[in-house]
PDB file of N, CA and C in Angstrom:
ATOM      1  N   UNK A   1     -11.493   1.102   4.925  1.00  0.00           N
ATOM      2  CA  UNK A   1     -10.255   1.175   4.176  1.00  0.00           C
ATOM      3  C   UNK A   1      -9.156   1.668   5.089  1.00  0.00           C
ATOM      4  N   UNK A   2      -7.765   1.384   4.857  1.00  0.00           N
ATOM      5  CA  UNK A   2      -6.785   1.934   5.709  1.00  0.00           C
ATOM      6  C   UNK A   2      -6.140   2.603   4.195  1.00  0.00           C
ATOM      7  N   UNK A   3      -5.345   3.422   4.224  1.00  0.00           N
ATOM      8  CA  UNK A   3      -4.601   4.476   3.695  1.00  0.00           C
ATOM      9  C   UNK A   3      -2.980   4.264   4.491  1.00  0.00           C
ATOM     10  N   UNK A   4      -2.109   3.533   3.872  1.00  0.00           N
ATOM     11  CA  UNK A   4      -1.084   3.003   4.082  1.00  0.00           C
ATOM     12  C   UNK A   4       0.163   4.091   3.262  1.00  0.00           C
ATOM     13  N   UNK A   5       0.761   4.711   4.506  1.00  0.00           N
ATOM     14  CA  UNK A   5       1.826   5.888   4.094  1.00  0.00           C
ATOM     15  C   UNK A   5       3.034   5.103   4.383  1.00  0.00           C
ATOM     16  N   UNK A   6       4.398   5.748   3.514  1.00  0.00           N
ATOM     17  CA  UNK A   6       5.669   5.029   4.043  1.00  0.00           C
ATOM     18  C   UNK A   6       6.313   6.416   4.090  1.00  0.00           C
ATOM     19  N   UNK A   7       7.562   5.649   4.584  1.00  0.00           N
ATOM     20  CA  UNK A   7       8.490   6.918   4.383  1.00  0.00           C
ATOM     21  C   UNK A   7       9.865   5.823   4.100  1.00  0.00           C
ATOM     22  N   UNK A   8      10.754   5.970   3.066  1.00  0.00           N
ATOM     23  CA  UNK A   8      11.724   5.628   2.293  1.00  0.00           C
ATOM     24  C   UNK A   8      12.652   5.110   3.369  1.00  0.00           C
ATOM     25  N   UNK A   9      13.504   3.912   3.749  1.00  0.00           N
ATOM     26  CA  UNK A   9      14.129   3.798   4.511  1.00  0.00           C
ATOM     27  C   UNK A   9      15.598   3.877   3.842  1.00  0.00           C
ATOM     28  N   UNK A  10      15.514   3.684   2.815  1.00  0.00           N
ATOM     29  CA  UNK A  10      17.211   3.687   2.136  1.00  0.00           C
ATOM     30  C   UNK A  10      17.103   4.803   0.570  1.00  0.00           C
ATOM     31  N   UNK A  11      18.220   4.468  -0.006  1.00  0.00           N
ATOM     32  CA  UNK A  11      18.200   5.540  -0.730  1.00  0.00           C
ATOM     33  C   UNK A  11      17.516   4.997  -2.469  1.00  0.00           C
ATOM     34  N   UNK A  12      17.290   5.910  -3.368  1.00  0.00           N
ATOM     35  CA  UNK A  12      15.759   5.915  -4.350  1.00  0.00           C
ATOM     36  C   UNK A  12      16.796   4.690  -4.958  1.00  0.00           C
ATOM     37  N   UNK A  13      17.881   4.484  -5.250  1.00  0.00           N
ATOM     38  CA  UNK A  13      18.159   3.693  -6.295  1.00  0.00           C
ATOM     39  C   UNK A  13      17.699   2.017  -5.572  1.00  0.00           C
ATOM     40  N   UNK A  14      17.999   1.871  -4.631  1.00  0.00           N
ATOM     41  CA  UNK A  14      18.140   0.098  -3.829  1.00  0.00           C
ATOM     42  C   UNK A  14      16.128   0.327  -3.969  1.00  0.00           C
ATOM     43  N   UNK A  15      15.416   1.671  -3.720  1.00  0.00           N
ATOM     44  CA  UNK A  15      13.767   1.172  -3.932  1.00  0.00           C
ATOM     45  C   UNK A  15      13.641   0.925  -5.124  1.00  0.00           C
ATOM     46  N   UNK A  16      14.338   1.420  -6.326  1.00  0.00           N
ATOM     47  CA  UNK A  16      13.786   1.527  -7.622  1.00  0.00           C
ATOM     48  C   UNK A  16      14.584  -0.045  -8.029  1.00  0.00           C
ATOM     49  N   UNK A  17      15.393  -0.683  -7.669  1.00  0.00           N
ATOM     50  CA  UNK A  17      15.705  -1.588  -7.754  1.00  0.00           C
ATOM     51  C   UNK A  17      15.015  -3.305  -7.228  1.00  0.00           C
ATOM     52  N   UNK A  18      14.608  -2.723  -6.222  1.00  0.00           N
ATOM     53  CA  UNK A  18      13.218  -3.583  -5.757  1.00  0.00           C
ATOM     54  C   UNK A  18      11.782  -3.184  -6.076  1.00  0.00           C
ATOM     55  N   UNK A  19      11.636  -2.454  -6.999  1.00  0.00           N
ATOM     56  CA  UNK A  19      10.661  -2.043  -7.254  1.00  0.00           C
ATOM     57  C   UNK A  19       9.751  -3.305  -8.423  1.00  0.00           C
ATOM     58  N   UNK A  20      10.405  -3.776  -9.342  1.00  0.00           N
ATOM     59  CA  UNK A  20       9.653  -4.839  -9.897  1.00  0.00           C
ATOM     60  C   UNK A  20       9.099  -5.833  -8.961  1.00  0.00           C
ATOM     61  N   UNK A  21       9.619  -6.381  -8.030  1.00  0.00           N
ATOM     62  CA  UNK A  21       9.303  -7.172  -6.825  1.00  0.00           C
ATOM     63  C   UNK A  21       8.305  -6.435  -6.239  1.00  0.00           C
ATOM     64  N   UNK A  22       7.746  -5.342  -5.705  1.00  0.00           N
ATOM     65  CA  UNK A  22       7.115  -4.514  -5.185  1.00  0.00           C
ATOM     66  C   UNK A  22       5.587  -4.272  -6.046  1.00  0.00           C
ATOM     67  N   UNK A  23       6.461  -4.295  -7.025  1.00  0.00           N
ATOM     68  CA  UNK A  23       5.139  -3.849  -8.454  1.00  0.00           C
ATOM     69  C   UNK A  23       4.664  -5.691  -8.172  1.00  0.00           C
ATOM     70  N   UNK A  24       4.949  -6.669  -8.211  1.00  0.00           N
ATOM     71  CA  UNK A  24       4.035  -8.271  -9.173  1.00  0.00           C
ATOM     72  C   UNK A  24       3.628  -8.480  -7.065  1.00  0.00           C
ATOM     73  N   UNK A  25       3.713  -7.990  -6.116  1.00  0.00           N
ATOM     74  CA  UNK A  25       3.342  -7.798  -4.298  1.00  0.00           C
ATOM     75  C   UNK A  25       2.114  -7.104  -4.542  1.00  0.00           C
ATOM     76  N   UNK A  26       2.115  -6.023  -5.444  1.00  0.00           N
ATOM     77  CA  UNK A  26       0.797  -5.201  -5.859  1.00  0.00           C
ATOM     78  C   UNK A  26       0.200  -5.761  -6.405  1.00  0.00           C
ATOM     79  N   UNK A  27       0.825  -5.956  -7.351  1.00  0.00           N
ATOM     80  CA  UNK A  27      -0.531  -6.544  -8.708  1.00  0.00           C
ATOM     81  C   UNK A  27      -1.427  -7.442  -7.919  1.00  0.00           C
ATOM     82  N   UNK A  28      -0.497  -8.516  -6.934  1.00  0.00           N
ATOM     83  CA  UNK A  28      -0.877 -10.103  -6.475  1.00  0.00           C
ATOM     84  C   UNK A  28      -2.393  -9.434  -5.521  1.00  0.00           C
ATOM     85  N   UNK A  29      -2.495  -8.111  -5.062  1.00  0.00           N
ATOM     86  CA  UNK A  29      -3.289  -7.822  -4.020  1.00  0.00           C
ATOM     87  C   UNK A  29      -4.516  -7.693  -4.314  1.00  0.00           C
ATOM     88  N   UNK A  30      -3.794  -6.271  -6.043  1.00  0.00           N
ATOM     89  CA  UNK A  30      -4.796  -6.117  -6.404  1.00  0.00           C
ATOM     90  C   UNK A  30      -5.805  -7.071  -7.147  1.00  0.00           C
ATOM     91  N   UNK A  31      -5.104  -7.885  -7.542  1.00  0.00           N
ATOM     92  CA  UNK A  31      -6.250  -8.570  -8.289  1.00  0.00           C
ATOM     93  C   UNK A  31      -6.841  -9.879  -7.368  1.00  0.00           C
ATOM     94  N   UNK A  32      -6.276  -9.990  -5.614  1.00  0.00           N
ATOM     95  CA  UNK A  32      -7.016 -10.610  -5.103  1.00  0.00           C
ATOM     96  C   UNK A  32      -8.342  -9.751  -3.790  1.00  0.00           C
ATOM     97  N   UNK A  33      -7.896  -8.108  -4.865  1.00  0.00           N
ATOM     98  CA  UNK A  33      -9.434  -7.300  -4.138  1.00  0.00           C
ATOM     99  C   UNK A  33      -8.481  -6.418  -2.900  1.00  0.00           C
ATOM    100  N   UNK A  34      -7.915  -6.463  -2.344  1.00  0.00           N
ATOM    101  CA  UNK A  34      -7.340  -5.909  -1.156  1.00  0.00           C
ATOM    102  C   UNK A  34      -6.872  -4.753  -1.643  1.00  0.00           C
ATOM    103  N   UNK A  35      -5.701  -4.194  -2.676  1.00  0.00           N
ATOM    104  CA  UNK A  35      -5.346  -3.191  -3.086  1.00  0.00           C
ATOM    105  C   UNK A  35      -6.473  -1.720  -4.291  1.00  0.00           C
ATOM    106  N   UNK A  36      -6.656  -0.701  -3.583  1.00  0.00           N
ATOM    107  CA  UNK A  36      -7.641  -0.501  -4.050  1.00  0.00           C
ATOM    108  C   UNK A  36      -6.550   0.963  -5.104  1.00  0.00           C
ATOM    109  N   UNK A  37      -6.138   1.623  -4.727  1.00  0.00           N
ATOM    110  CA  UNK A  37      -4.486   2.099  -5.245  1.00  0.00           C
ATOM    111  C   UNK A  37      -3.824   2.328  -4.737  1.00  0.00           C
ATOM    112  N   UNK A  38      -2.464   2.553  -5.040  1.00  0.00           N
ATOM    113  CA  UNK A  38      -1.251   3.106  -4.584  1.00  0.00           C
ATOM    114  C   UNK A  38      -0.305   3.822  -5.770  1.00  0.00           C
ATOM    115  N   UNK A  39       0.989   4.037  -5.153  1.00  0.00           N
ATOM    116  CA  UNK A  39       1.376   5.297  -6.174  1.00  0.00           C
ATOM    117  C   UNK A  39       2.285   5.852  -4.783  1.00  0.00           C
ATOM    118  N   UNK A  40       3.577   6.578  -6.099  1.00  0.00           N
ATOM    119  CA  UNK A  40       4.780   7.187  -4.854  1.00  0.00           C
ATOM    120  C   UNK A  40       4.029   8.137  -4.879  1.00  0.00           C
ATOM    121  N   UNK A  41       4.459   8.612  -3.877  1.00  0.00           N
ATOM    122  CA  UNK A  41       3.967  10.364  -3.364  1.00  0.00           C
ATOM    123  C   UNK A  41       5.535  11.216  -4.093  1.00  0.00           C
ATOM    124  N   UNK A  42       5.398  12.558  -4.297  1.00  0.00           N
ATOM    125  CA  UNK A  42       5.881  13.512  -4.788  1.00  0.00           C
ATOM    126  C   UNK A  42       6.531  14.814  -4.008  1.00  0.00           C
ATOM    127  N   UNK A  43       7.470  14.524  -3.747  1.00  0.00           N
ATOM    128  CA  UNK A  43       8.738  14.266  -3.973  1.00  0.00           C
ATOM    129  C   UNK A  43       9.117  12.663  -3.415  1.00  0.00           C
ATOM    130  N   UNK A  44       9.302  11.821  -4.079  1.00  0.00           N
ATOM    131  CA  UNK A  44       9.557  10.658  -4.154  1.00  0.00           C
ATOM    132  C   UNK A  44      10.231  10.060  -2.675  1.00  0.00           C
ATOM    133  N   UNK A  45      10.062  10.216  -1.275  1.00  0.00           N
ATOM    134  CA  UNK A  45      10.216   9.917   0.046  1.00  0.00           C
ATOM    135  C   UNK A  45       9.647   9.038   0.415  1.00  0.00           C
ATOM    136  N   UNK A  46       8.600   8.494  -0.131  1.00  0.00           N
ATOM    137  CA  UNK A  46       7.439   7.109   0.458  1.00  0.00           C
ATOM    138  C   UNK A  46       6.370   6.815  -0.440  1.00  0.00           C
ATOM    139  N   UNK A  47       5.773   6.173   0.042  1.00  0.00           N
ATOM    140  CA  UNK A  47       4.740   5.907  -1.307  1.00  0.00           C
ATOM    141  C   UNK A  47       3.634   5.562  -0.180  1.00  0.00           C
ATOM    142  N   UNK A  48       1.884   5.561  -1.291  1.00  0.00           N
ATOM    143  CA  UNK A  48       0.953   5.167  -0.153  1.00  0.00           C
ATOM    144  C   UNK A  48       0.349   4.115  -1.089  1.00  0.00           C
ATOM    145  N   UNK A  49      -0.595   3.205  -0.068  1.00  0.00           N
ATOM    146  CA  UNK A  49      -1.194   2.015  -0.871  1.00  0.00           C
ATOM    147  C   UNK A  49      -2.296   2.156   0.060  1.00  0.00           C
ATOM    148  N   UNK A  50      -3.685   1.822  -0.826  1.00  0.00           N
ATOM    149  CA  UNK A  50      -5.084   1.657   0.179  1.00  0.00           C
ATOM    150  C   UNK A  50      -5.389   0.441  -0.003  1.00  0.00           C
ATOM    151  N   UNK A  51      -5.341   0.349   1.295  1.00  0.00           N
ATOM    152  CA  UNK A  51      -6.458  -1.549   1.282  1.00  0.00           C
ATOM    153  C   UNK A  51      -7.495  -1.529   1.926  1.00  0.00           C
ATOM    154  N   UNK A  52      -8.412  -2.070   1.307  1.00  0.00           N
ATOM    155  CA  UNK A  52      -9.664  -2.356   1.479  1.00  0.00           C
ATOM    156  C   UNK A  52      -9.513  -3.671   2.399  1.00  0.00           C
ATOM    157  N   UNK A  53      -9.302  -3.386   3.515  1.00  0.00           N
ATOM    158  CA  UNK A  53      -9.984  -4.118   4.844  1.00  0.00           C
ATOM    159  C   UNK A  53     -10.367  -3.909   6.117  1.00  0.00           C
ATOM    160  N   UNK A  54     -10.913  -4.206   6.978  1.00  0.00           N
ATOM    161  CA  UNK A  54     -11.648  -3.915   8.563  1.00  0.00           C
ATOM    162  C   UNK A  54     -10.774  -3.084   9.456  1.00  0.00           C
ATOM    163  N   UNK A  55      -9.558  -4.212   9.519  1.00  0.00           N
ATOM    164  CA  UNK A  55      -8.813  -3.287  10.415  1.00  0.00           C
ATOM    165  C   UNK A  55      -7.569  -3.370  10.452  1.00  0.00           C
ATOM    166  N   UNK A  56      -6.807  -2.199  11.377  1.00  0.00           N
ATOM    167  CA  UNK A  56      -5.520  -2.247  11.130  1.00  0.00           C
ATOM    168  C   UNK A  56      -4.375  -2.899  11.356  1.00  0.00           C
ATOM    169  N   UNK A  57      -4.800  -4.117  11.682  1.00  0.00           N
ATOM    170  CA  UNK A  57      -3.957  -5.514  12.046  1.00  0.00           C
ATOM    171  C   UNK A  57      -3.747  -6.139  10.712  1.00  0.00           C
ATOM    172  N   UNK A  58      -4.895  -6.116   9.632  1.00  0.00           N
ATOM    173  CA  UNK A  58      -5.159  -6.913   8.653  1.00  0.00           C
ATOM    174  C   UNK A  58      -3.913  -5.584   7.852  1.00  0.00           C
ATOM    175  N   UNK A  59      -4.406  -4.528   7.815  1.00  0.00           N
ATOM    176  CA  UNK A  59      -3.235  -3.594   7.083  1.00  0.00           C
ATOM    177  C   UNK A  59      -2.054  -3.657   7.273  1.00  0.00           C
ATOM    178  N   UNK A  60      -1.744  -4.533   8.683  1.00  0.00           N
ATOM    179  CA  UNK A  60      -0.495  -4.334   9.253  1.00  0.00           C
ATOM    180  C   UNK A  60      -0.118  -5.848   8.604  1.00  0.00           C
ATOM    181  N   UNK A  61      -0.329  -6.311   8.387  1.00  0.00           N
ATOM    182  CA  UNK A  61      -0.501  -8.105   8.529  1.00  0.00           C
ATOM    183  C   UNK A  61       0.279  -8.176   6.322  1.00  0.00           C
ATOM    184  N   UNK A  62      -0.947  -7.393   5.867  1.00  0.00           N
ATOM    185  CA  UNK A  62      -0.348  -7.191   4.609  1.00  0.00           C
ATOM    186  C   UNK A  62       0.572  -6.383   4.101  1.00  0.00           C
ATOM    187  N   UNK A  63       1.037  -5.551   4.863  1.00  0.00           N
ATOM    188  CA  UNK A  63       1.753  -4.656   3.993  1.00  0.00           C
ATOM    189  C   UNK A  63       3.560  -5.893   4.757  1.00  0.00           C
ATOM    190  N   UNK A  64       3.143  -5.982   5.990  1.00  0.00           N
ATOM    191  CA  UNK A  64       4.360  -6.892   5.893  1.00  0.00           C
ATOM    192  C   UNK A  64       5.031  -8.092   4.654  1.00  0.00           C
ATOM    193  N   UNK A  65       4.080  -8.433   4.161  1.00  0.00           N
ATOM    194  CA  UNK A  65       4.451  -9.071   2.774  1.00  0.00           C
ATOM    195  C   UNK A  65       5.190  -8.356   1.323  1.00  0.00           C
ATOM    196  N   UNK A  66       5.147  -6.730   2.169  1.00  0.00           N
ATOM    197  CA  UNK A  66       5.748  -6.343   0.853  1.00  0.00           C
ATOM    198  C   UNK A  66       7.332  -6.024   1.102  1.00  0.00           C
ATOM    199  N   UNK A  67       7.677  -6.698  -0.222  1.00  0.00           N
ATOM    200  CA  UNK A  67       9.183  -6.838  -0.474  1.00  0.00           C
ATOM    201  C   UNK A  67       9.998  -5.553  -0.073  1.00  0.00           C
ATOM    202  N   UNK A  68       9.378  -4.134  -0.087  1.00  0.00           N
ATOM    203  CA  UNK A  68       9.936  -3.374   0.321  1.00  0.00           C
ATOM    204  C   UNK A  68      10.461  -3.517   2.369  1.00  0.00           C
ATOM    205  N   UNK A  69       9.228  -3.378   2.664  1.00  0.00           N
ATOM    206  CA  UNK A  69       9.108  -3.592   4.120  1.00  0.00           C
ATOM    207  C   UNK A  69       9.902  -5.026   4.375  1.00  0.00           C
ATOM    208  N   UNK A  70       9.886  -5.757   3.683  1.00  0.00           N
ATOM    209  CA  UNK A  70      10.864  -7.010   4.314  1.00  0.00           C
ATOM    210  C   UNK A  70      12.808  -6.981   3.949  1.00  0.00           C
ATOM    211  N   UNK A  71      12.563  -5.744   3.062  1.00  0.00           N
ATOM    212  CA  UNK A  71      14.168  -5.417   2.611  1.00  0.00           C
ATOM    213  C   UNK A  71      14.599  -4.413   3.854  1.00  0.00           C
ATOM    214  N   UNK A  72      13.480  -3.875   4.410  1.00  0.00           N
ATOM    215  CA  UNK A  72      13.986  -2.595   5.267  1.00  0.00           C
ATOM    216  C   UNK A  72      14.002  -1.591   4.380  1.00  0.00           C
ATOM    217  N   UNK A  73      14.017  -1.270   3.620  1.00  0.00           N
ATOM    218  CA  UNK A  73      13.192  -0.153   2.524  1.00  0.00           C
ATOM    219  C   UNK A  73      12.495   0.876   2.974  1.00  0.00           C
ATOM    220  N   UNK A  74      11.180   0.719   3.319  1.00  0.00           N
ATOM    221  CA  UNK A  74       9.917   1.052   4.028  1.00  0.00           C
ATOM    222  C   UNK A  74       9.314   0.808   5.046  1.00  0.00           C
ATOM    223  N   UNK A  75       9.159   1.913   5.711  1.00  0.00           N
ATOM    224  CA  UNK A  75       8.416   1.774   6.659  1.00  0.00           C
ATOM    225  C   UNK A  75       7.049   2.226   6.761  1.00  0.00           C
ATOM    226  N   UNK A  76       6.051   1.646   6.238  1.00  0.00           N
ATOM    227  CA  UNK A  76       4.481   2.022   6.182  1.00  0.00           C
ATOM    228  C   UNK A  76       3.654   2.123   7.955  1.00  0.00           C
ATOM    229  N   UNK A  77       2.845   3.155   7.562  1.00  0.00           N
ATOM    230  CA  UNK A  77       2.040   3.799   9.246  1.00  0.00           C
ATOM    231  C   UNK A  77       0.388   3.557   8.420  1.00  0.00           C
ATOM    232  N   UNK A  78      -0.444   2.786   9.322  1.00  0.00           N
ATOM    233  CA  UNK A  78      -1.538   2.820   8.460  1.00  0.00           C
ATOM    234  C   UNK A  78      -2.413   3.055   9.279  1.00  0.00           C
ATOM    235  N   UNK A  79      -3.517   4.155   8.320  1.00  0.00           N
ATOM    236  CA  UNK A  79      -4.488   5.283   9.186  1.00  0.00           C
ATOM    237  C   UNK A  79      -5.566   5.054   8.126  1.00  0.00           C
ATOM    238  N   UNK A  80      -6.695   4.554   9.402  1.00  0.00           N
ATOM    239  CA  UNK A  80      -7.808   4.493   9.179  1.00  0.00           C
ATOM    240  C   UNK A  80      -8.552   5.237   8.276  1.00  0.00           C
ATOM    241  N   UNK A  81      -9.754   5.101   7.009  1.00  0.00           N
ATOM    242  CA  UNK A  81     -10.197   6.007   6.099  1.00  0.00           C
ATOM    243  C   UNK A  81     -11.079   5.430   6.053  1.00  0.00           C
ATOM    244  N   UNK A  82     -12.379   6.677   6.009  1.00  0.00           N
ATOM    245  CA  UNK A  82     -13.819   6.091   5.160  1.00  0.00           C
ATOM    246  C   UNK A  82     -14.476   7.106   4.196  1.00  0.00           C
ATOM    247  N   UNK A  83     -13.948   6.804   2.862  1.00  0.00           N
ATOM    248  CA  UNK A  83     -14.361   8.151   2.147  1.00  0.00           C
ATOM    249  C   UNK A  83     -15.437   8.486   1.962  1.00  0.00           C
ATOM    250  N   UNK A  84     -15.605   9.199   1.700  1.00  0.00           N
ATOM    251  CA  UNK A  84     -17.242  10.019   1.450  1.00  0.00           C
ATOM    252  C   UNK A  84     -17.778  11.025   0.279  1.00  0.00           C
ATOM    253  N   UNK A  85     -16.313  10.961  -0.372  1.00  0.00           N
ATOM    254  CA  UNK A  85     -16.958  12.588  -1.274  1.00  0.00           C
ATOM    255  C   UNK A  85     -16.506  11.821  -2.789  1.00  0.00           C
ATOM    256  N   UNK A  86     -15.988  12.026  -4.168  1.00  0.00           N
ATOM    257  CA  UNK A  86     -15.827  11.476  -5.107  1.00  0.00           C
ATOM    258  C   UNK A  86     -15.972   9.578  -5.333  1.00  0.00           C
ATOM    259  N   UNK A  87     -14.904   9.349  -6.534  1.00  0.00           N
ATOM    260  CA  UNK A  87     -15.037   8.175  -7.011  1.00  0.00           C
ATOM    261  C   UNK A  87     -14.830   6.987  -5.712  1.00  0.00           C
ATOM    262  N   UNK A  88     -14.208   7.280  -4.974  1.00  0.00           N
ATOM    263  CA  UNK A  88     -13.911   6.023  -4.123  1.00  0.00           C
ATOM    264  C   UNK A  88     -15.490   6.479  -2.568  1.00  0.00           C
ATOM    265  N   UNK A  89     -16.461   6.703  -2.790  1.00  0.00           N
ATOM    266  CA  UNK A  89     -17.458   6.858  -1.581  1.00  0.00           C
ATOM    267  C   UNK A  89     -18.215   5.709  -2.000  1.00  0.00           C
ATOM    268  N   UNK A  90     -17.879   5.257  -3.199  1.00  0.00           N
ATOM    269  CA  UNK A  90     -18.882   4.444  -3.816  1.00  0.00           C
ATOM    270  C   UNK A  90     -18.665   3.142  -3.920  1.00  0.00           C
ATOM    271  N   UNK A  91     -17.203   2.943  -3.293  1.00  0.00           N
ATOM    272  CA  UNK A  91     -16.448   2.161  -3.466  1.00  0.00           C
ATOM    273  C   UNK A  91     -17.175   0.507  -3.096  1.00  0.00           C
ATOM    274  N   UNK A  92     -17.140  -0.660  -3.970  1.00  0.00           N
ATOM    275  CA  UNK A  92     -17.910  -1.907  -3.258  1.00  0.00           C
ATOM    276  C   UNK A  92     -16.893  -2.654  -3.406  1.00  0.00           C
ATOM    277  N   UNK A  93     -16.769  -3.488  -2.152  1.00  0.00           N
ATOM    278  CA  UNK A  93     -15.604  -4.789  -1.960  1.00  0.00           C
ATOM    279  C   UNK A  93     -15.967  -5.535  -3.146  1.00  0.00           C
ATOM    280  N   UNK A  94     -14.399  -6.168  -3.857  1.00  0.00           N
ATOM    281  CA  UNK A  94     -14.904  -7.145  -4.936  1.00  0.00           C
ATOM    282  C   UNK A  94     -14.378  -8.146  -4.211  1.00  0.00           C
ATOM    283  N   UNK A  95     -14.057  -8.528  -3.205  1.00  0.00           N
ATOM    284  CA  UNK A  95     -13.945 -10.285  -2.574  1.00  0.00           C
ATOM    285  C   UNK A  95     -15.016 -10.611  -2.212  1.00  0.00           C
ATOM    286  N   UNK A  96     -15.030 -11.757  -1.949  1.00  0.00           N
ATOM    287  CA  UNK A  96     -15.701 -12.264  -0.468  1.00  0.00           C
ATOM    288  C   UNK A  96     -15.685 -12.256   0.678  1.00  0.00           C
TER     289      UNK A  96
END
């Protein structure tokens, strides 16, 4: 899994404004298996998204598709993860 952090490139109203575009970029991931969650972080500066793939080319490769990152919005850094302790250790790929 990679663990995909951003940090806000413009100000909350132009993200919250691209944010429906951002939200149907998610949905499209999650329900083709790649997005496992995401969610802003608190105090609202970036947001993180986990994808379930090999490596960090493929993380790099997808998060470029998101409408944020192609507005200049966001800038996502993605760091390697292999959990081990609660609900996600158990975690099984649903693609192929």
């Amino acid at each position: 899994m990679f663990v995909m952090i951003s940090k806000y490139q413009a100000p909350l109203a132009e993200l919250d404004a691209a944010r429906p575009d951002h939200a149907q970029y998610l949905d499209r991931l999650e329900a083709a298996g790649y997005v496992v969650t995401a969610g802003r972080q608190d105090p609202p500066v970036g947001g993180i998204v986990v994808f379930d793939v090999d490596t960090a080319e493929e993380a790099r490769a997808l998060i470029a598709e998101d409408p944020y990152v192609q507005r200049g919005l966001a800038a996502y850094e993605p760091v390697g993860w292999e959990p081990t302790r609660g609900p996600l250790a158990s975690w099984k790929r649903t693609r192929g």
